[in-house]
Protein backbone atom coordinates (compact mmCIF):
# COMPACT_ATOMS: atom_id res chain seq x y z
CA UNK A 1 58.41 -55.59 -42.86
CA UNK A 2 58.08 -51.79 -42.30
CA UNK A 3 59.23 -50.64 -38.69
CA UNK A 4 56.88 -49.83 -36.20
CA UNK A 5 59.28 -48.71 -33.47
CA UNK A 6 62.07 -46.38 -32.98
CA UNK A 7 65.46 -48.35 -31.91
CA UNK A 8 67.57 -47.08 -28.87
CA UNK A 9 71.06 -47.24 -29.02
CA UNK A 10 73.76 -46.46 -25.95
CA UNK A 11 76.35 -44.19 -27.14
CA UNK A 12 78.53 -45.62 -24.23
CA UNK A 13 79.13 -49.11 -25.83
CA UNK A 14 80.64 -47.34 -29.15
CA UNK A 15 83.16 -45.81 -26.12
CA UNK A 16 84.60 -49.14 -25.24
CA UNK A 17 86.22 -50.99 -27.92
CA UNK A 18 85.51 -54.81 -26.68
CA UNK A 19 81.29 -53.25 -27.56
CA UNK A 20 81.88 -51.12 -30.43
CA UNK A 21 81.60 -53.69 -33.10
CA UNK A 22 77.70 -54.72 -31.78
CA UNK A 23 77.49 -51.19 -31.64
CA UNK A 24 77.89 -50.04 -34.96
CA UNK A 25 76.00 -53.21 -36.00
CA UNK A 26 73.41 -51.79 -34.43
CA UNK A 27 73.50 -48.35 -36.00
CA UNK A 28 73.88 -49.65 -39.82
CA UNK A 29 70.47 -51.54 -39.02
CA UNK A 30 68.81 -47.68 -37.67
CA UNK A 31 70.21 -46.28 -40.53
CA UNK A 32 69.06 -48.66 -43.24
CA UNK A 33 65.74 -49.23 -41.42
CA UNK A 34 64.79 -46.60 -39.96
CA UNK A 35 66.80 -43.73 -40.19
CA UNK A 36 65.69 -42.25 -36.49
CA UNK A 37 67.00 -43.46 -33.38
CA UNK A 38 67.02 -42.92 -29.23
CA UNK A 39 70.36 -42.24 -28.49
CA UNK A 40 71.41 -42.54 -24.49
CA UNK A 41 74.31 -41.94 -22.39
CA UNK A 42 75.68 -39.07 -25.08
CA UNK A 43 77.75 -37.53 -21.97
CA UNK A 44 75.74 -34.52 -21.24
CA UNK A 45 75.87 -33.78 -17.47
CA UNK A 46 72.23 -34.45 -15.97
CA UNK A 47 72.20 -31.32 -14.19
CA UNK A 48 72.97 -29.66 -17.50
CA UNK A 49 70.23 -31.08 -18.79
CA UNK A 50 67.92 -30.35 -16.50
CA UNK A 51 68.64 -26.99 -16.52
CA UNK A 52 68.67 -26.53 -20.43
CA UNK A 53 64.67 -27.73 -20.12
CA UNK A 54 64.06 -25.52 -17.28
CA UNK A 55 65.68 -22.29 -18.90
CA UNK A 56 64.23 -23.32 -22.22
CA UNK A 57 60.42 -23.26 -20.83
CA UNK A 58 60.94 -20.30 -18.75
CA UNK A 59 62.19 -18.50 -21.36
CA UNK A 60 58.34 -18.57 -22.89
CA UNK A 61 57.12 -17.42 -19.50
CA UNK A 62 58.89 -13.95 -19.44
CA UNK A 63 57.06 -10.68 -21.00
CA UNK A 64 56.24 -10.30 -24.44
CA UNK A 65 58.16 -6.93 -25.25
CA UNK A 66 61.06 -8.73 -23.66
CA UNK A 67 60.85 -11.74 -26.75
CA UNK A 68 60.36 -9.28 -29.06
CA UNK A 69 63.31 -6.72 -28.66
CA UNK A 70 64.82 -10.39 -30.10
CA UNK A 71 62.36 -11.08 -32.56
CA UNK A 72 63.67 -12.60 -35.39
CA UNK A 73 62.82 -10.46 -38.14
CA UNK A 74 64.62 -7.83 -36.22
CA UNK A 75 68.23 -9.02 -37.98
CA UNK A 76 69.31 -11.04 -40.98
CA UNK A 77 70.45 -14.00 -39.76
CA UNK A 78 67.05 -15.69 -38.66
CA UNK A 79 67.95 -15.98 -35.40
CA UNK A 80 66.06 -15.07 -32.46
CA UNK A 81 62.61 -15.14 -31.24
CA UNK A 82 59.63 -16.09 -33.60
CA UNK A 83 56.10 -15.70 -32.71
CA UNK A 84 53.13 -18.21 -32.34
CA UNK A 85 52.25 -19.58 -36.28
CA UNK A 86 55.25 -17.50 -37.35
CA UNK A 87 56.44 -20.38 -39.73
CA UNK A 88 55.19 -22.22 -42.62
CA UNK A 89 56.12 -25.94 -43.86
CA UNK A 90 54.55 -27.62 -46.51
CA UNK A 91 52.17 -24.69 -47.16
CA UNK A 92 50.96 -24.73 -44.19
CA UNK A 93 51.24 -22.48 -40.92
CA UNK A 94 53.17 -24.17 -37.95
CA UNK A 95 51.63 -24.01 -34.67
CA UNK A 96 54.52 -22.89 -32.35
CA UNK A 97 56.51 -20.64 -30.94
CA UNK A 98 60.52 -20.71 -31.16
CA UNK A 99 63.71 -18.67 -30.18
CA UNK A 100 66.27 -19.43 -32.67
CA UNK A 101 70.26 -20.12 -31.33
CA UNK A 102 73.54 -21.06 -32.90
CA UNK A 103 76.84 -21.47 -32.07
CA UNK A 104 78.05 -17.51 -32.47
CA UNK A 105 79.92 -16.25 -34.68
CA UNK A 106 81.05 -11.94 -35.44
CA UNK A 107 78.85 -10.64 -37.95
CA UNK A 108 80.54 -11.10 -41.94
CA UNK A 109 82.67 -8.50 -43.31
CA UNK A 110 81.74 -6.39 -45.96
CA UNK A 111 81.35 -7.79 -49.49
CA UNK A 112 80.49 -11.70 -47.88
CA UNK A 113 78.61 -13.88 -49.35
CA UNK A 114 74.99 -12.91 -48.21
CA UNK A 115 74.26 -16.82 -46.72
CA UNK A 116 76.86 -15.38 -44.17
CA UNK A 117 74.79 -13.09 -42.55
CA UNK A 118 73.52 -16.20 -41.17
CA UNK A 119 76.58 -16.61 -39.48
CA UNK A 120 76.07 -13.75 -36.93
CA UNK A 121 75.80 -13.08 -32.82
CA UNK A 122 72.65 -14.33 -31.33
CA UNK A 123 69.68 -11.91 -29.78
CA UNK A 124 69.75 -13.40 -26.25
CA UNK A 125 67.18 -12.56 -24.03
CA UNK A 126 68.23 -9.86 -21.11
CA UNK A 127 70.05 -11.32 -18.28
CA UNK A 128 67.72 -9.48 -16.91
CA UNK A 129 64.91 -11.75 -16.93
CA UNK A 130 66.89 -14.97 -17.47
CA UNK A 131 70.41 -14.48 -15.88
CA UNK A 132 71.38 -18.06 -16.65
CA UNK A 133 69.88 -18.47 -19.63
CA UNK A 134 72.97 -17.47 -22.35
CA UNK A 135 75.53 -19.42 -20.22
CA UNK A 136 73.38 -22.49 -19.94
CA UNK A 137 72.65 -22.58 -23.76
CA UNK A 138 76.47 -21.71 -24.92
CA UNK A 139 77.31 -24.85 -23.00
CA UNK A 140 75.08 -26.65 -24.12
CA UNK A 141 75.57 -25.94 -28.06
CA UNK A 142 79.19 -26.51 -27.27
CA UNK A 143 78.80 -29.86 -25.77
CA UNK A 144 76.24 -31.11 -28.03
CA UNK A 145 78.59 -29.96 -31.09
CA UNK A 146 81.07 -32.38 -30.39
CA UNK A 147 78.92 -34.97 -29.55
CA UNK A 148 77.23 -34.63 -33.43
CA UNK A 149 80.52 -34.35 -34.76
CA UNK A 150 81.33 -37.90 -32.53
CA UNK A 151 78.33 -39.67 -34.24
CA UNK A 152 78.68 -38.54 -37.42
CA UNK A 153 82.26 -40.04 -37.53
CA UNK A 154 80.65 -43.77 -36.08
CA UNK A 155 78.03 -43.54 -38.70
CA UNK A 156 80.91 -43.02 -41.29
CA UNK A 157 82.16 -45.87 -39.79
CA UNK A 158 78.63 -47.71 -39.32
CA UNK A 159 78.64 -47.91 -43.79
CA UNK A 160 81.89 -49.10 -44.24
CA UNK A 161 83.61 -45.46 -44.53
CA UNK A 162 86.93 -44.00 -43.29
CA UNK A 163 86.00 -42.22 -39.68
CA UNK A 164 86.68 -39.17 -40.63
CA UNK A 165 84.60 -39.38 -44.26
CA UNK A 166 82.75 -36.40 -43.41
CA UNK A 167 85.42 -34.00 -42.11
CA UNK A 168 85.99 -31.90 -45.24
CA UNK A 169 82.26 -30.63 -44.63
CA UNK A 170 82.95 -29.13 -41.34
CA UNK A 171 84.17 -25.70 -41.01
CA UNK A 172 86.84 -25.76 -37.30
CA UNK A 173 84.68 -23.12 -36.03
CA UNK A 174 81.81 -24.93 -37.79
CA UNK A 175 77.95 -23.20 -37.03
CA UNK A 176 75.21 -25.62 -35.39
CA UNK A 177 71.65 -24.47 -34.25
CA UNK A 178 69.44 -24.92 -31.92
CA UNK A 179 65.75 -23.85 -31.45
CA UNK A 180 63.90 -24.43 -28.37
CA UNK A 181 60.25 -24.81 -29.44
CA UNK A 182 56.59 -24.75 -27.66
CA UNK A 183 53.78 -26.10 -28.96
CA UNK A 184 50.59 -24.91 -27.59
CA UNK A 185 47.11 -28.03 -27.23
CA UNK A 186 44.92 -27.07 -29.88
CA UNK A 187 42.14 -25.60 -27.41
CA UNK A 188 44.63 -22.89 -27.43
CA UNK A 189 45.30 -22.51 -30.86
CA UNK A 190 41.27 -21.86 -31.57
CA UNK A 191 41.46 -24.56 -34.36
CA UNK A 192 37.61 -24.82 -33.68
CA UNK A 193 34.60 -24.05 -31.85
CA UNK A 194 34.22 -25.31 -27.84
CA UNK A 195 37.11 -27.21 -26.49
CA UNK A 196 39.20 -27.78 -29.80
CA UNK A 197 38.30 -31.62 -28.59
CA UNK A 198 39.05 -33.67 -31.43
CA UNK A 199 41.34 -31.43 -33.58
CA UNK A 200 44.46 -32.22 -35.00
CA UNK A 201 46.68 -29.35 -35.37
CA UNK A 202 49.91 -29.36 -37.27
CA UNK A 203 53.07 -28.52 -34.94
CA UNK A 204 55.47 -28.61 -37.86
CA UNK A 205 54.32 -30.60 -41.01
CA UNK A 206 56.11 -33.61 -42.51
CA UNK A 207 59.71 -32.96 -43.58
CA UNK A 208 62.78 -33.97 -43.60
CA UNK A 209 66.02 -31.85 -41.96
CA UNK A 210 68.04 -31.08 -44.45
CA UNK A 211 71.68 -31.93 -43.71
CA UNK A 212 73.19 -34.46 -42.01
CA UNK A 213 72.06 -35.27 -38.33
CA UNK A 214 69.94 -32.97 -35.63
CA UNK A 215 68.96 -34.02 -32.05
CA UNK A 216 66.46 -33.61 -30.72
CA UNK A 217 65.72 -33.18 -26.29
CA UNK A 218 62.01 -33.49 -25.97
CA UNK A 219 61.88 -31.74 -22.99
CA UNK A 220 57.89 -32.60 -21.87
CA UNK A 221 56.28 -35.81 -21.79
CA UNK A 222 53.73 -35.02 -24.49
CA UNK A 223 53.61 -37.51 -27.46
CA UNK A 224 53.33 -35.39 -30.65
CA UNK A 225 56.30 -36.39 -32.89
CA UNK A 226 55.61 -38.86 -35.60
CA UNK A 227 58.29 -40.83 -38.15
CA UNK A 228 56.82 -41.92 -41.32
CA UNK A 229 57.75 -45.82 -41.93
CA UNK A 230 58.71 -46.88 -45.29
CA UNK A 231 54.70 -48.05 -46.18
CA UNK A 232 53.83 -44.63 -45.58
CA UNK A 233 52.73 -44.56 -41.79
CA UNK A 234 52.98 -42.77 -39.24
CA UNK A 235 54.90 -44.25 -36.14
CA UNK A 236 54.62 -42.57 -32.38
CA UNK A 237 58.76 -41.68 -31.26
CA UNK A 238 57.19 -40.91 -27.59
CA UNK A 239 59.22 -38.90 -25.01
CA UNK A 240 62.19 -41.26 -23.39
CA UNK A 241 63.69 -40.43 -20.84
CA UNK A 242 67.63 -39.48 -20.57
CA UNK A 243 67.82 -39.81 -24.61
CA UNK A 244 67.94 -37.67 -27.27
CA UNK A 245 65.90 -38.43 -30.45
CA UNK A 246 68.41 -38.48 -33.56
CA UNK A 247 67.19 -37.64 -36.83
CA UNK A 248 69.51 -38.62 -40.10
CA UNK A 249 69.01 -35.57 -42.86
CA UNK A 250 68.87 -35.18 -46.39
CA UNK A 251 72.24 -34.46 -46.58
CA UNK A 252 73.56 -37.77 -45.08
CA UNK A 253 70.58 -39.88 -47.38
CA UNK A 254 72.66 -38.21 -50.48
CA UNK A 255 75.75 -38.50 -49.72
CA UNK A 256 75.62 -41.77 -48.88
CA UNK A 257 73.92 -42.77 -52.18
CA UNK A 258 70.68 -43.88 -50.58
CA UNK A 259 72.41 -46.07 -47.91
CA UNK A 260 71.15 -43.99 -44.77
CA UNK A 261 67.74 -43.32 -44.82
CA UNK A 262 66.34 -40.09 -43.91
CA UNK A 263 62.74 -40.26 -42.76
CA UNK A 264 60.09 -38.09 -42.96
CA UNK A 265 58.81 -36.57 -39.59
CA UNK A 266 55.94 -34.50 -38.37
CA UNK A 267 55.45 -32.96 -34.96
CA UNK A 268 51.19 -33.07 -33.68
CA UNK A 269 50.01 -30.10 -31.78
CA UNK A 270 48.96 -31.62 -28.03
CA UNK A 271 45.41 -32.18 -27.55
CA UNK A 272 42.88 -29.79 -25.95
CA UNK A 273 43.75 -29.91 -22.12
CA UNK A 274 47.31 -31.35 -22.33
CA UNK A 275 49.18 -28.59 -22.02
CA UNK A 276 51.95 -27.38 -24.06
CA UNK A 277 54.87 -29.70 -25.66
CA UNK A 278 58.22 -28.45 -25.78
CA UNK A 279 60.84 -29.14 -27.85
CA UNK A 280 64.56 -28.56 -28.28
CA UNK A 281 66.26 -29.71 -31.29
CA UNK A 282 69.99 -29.09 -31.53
CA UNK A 283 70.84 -28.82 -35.34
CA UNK A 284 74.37 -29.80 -36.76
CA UNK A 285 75.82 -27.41 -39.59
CA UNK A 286 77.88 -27.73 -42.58
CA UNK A 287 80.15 -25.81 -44.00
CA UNK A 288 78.46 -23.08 -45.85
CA UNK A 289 80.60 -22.41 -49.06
CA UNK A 290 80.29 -26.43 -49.78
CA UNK A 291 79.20 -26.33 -53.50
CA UNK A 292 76.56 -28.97 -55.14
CA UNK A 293 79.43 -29.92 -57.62
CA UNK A 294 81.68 -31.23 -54.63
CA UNK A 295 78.88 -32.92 -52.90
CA UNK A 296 77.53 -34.68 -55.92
CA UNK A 297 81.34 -35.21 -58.01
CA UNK A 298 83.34 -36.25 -54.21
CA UNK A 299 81.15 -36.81 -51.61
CA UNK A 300 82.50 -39.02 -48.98
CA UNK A 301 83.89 -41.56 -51.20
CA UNK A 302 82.07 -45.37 -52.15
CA UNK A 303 79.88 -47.03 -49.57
CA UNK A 304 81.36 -50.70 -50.11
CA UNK A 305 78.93 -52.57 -52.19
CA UNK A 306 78.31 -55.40 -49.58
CA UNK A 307 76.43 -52.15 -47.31
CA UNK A 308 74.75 -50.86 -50.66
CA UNK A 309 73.71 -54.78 -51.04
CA UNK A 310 72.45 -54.81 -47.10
CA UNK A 311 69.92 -51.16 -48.12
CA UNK A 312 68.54 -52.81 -51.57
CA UNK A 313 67.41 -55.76 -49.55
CA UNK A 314 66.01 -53.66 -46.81
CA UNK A 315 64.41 -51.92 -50.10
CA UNK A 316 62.92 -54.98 -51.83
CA UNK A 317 62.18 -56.44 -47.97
CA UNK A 318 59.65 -53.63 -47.81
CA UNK A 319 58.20 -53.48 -51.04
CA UNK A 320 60.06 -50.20 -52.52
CA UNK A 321 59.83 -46.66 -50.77
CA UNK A 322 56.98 -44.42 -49.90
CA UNK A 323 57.25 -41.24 -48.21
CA UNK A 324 55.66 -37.62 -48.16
CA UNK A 325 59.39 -35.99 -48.67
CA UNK A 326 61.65 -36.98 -51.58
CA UNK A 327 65.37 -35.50 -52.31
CA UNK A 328 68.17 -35.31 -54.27
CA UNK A 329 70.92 -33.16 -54.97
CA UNK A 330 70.87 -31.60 -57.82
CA UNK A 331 73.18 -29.19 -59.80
CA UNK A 332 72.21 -26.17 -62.02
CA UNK A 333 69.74 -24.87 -59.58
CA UNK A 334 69.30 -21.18 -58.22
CA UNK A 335 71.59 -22.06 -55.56
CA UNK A 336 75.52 -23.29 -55.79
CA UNK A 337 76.30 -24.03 -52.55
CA UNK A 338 74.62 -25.20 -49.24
CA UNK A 339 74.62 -21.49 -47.76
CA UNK A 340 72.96 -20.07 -50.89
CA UNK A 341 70.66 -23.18 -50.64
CA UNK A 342 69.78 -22.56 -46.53
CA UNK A 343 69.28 -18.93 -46.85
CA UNK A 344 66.57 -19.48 -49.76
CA UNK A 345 64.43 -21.97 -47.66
CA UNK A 346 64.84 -19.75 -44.32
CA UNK A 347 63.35 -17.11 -46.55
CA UNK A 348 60.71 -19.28 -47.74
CA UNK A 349 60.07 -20.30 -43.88
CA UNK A 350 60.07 -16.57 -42.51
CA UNK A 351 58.86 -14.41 -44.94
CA UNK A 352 58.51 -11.62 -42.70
CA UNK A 353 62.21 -12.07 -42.29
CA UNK A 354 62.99 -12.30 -45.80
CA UNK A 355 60.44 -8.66 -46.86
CA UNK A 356 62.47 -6.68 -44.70
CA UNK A 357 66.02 -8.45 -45.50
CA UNK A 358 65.95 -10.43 -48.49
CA UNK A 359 63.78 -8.93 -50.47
CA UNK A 360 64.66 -10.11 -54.11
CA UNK A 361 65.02 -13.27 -53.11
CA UNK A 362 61.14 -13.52 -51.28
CA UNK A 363 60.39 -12.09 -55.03
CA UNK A 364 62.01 -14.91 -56.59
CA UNK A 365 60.41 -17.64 -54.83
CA UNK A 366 56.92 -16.18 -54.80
CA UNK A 367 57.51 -15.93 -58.91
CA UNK A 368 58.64 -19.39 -58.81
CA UNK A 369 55.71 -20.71 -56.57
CA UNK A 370 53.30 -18.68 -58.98
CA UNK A 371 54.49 -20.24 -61.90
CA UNK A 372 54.06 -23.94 -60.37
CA UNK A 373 50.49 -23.41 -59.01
CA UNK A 374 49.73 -21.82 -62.92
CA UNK A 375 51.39 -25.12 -63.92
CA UNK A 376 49.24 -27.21 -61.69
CA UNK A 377 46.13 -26.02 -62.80
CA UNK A 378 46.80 -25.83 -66.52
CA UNK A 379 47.48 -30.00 -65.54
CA UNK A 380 44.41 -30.24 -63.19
CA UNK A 381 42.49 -28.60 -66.55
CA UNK A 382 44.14 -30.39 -69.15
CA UNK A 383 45.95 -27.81 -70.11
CA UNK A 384 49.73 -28.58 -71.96
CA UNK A 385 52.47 -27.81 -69.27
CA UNK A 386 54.77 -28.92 -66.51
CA UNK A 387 53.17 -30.44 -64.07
CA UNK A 388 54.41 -28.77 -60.41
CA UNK A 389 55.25 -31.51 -58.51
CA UNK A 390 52.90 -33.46 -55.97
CA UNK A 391 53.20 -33.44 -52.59
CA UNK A 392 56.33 -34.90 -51.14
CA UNK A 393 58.21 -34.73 -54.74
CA UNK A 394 60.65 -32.07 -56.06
CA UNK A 395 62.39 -32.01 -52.83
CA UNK A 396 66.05 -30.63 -53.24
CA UNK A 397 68.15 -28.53 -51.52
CA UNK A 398 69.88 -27.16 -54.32
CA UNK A 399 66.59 -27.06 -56.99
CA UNK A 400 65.48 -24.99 -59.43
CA UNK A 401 62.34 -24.56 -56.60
CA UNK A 402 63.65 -23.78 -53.71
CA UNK A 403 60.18 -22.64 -52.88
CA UNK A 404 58.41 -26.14 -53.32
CA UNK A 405 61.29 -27.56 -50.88
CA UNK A 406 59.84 -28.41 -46.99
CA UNK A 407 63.32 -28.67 -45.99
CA UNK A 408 62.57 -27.10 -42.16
CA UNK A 409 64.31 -27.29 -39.04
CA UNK A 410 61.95 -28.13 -36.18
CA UNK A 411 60.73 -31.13 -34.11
């Protein structure tokens, strides 16, 4: 049977050796099942934590010239502040408002790669308004860096794979992100007439993250995020407290061969009168310059067959697959490596970003969404053709059409 619950695991027991085995028992089942979990105990200090929610919402609370001297479209590497329904996924506007953080790095040398202008400085907001707000949130990307780089080595070991499996995709000064995300109740939003009462807005629509794991604080008690279950429905992953929600990517699905499941997620604007949700997913990174060829031709090495045998049951168990988000890697594409790959879909996400910066690349992917919608209707006509592929298909970091790809970062 499909799940209809979210598992939570405590990252304490994989600590101790005489629990760790139950432990990563525990974990193959979320990632076979499920593929989102709780995670508690992680080791962040609770006043940290506290204070990374409070600094987060205040941050929406100070003037408006002072988010946009950060805005985002004010520097090439999409980070910094993004304005309400800045962002599109699935073709569809996003109803919330973001500030955009990574771990920093100097801006690239001349003659780069161009994905490594997303390796940059971030636009903080002035310690004048929010004096603890840049030393709060560099601790806190630090922390919560090693702690994905932790559970990425016990999910290695979770499959049957060496701990370290995953290592050669990490760069030592490796890039992670973090947005910290409101999402205003629809009565704000003006979705409709009177009190918006009975409107469903879309916070971010359904995707997938596209690498290996994010977490994610939900830092207000609104319900709002949704996991899709294997059946195709949507499952409530409600606020808990003193966990972090984690989310297995695209990335992880692939390179596993299918064994880890990554699960398609949506985020609900709050209803009229409930206030606003926030949200602070911490993203882990890659290594940039990783090409399609390595990830497809070495990967992480062979799942053992006895774990590939546990997922096909789990498969047949619930009748096959069905999901709004599909993905593969795939070579031959208009990207060859992961940073080529990112940059295209932030430019997709933030066009406004990618008119003033990336021009020839927005120009790409608009003549590559043209050509699919042609393609569509010559199909929906009768017409001879390609068919551009349905909702939730055609998913691929690396494709041909990068445009078509809801590969997002948001919860």
């Amino acid at each position: 049977m499909s799940f209809t619950s979210v598992p939570i695991l405590d990252l304490a027991l994989a600590r101790d050796p005489q629990t760790k085995p139950q432990f990563l028992a525990d974990l193959r089942h979320a990632l076979m099942e499920v593929g989102f979990l709780y995670l508690k105990n992680v080791g962040i200090p609770t006043e940290l934590w506290d204070q990374v929610i409070s600094e987060g919402k205040a941050f929406f609370d100070i003037p408006k010239e002072e988010k946009l001297k950060i805005e985002m479209k004010n520097a090439p590497s999409f980070l910094g502040y993004s304005q309400l329904s800045a962002e599109i996924t699935a073709g569809k506007i996003d109803h919330r408002e973001q500030i955009d953080l990574s771990t920093e790095h100097p801006v690239p040398a001349p003659g780069a790669p161009l994905y490594e202008n997303l390796l940059a400085p971030n636009q903080w907001p002035s310690e004048s308004v929010l004096p603890n707000f840049r030393r709060v949130y560099t601790d806190y990307m630090q922390r919560m860096g090693a702690v994905s780089l932790e559970f990425t080595s016990l999910i290695a070991e979770a499959v049957g794979l060496p701990a370290d499996a995953f290592a050669r995709y990490f760069d030592a000064d490796q890039q992670h992100k973090l947005k910290i995300v409101k999402y205003p109740d629809v009565s704000e939003l003006y979705l409709g007439s009177g009190s918006g009462s009975g409107i469903e807005g879309q916070g971010v629509g359904p995707h997938k993250d596209s690498m290996l794991s994010s977490y994610l604080l939900q830092a207000s008690g609104h319900r709002g995020l949704q996991v899709q279950n294997t059946q195709g429905r949507w499952v409530d992953c409600a606020p808990v407290a003193g966990t972090l929600v984690v989310a297995v990517g695209q990335g992880m699905e692939a390179l596993t061969r299918g064994v880890c499941a990554s699960t398609t997620h949506r985020v609900l604007s709050p209803p009229a009168g409930a206030g606003a949700r926030f949200s602070i997913p911490f993203f882990q990174g890659v290594r940039a310059s990783t090409t399609f060829e390595e990830l497809e031709d070495v990967g992480v090495g062979d799942v053992p067959a006895a774990v590939r045998r546990q997922r096909q049951k789990v498969l047949e168990a619930n009748g096959g697959r069905l999901d709004d988000v599909e993905f593969t890697f795939r070579k031959g594409g208009a990207a060859k490596t992961l940073g080529e790959a990112t940059l295209r879909n932030r430019v997709k996400s933030h066009p406004d970003v990618g008119e003033r910066w990336y021009p020839d690349i927005l120009r790409d992917i608009r003549a590559q969404q043209a050509r699919e919608a042609a393609q569509a209707q010559a199909q929906a006509q009768g017409g001879e053709g390609t068919a551009a592929p349905a909702k939730g298909e055609g998913v691929d970091v690396s494709t041909q059409s990068q445009a078509q790809a809801p590969v997002v970062e948001a919860h």
